[in-house]
N, C-alpha and C. Protein backbone atom coordinates (compact mmCIF):
# COMPACT_ATOMS: atom_id res chain seq x y z
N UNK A 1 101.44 126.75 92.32
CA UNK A 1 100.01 126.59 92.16
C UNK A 1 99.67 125.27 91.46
N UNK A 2 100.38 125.22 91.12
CA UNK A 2 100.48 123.61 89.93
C UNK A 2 100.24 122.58 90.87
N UNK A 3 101.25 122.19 91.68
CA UNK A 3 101.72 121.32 92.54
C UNK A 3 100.54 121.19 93.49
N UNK A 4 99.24 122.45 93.77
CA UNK A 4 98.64 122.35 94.28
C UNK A 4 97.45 121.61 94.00
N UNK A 5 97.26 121.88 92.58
CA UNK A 5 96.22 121.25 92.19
C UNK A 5 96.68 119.71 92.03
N UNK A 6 97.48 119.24 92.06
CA UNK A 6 97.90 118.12 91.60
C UNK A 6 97.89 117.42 92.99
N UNK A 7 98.26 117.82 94.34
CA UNK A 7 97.52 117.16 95.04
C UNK A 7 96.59 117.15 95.58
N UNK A 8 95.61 118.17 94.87
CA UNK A 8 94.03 118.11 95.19
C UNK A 8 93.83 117.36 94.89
N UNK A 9 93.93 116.86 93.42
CA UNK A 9 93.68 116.06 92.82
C UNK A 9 93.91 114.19 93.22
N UNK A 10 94.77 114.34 94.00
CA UNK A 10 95.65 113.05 94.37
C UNK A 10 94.07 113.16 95.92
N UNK A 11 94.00 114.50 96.69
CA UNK A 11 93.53 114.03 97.80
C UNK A 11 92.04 113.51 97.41
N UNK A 12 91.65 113.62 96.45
CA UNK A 12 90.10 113.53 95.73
C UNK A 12 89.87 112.10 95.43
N UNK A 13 91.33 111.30 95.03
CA UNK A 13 91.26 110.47 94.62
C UNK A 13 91.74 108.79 95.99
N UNK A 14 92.11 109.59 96.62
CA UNK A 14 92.66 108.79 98.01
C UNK A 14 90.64 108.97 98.58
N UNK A 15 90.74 110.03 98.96
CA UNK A 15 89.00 110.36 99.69
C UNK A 15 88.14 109.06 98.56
N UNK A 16 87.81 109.25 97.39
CA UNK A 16 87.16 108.27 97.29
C UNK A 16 87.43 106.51 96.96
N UNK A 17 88.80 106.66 97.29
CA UNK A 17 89.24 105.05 97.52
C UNK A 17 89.16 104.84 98.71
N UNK A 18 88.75 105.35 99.55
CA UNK A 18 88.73 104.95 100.76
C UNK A 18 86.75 104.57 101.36
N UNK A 19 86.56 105.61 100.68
CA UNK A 19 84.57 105.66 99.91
C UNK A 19 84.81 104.15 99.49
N UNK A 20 85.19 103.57 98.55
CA UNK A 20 85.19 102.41 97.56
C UNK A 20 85.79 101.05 98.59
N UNK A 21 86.46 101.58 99.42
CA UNK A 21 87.71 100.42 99.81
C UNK A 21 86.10 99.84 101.38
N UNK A 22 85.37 100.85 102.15
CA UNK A 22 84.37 100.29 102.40
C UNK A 22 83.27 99.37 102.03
N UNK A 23 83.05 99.96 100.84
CA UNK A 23 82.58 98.64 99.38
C UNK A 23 82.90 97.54 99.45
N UNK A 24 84.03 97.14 99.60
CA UNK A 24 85.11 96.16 99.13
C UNK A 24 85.54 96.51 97.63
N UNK A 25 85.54 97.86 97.05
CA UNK A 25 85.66 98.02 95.77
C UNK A 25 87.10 98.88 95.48
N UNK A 26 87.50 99.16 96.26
CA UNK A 26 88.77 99.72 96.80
C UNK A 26 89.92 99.84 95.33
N UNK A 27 90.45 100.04 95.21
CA UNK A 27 91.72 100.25 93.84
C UNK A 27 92.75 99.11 94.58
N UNK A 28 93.01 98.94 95.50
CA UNK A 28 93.88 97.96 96.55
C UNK A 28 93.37 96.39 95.60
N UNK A 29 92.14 96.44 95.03
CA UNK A 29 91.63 94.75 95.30
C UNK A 29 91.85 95.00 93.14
N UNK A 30 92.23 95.54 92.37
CA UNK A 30 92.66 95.78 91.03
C UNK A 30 94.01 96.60 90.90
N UNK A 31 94.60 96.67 91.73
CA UNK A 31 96.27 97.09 91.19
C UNK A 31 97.19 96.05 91.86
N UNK A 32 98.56 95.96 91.44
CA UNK A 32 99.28 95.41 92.31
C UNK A 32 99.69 96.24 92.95
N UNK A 33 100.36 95.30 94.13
CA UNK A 33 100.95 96.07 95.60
C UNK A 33 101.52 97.18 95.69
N UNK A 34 102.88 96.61 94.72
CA UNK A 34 103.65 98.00 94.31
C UNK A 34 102.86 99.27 93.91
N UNK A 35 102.26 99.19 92.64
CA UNK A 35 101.67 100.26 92.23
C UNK A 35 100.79 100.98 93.32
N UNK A 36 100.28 100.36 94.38
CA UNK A 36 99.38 100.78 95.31
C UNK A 36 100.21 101.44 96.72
N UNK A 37 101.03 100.82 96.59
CA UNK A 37 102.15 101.45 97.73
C UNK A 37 102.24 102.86 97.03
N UNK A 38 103.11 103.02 95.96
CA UNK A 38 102.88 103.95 95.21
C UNK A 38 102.09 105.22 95.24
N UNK A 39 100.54 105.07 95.09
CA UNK A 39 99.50 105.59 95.23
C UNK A 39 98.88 106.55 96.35
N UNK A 40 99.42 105.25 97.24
CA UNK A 40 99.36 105.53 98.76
C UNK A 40 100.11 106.76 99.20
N UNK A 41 101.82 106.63 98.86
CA UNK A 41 102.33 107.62 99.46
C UNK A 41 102.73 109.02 98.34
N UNK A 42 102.02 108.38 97.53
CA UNK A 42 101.87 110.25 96.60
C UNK A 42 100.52 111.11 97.82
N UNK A 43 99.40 109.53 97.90
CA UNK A 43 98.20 110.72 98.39
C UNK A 43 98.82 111.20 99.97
N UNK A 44 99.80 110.33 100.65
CA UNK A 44 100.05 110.98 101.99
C UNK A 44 100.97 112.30 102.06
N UNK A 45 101.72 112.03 100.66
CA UNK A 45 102.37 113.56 100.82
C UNK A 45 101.47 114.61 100.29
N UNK A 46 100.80 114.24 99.57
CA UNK A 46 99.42 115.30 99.46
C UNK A 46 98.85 115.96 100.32
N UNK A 47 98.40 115.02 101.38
CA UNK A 47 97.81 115.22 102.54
C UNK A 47 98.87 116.42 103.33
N UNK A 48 99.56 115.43 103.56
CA UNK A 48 100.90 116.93 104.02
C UNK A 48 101.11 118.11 104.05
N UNK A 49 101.17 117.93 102.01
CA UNK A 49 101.35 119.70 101.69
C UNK A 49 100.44 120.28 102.14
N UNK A 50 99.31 119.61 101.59
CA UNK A 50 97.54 120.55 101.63
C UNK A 50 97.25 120.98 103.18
N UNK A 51 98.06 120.08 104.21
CA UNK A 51 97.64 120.62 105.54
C UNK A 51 98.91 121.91 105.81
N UNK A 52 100.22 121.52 105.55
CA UNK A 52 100.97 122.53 105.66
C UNK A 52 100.87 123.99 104.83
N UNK A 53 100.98 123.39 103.92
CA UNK A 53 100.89 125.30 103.11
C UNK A 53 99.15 125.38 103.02
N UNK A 54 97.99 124.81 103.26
CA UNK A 54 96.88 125.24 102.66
C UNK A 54 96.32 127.10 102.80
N UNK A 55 96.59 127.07 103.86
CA UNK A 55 96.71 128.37 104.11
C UNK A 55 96.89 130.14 103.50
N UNK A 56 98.17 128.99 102.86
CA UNK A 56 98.85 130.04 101.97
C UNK A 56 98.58 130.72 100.90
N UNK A 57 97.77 129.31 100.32
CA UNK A 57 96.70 129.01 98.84
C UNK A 57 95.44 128.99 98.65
N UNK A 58 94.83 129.33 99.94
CA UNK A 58 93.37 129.80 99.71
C UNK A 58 92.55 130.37 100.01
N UNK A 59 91.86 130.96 99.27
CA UNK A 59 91.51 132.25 99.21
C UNK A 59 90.33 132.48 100.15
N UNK A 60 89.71 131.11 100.55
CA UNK A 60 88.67 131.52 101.77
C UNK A 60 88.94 131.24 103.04
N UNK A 61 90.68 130.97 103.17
CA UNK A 61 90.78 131.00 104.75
C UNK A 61 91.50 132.74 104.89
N UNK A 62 91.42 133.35 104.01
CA UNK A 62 91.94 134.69 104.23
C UNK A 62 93.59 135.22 104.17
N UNK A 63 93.49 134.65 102.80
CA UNK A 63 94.85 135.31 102.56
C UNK A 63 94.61 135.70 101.04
């Protein structure tokens, strides 16, 4: 359950860098590369779990 919230949290934060990165205000244009590579593929395995197990974990798709 932990792990879950933690990439809610990660997908909340990808969703509005991507809000920002239309801006030109993006986290891309204030971190370096590395750290943003980084960033990037915490939120894509986020994306992952939350599509693979979401199911499992919440309570209004009926389980």
């Amino acid at each position: 359950m932990k792990l879950h919230k933690i990439a809610f949290i990660l997908l909340i934060i990808g969703g509005l860098n991507w809000g920002l990165e239309v801006l030109g205000y993006g986290l891309a244009n204030y971190l370096p590369a590395t750290l943003m590579t980084v960033v990037y593929v915490l939120v894509a395995l986020s994306a992952l779990y939350e599509a693979f197990g979401h199911k499992g974990m919440c309570k209004a798709c009926g389980n």
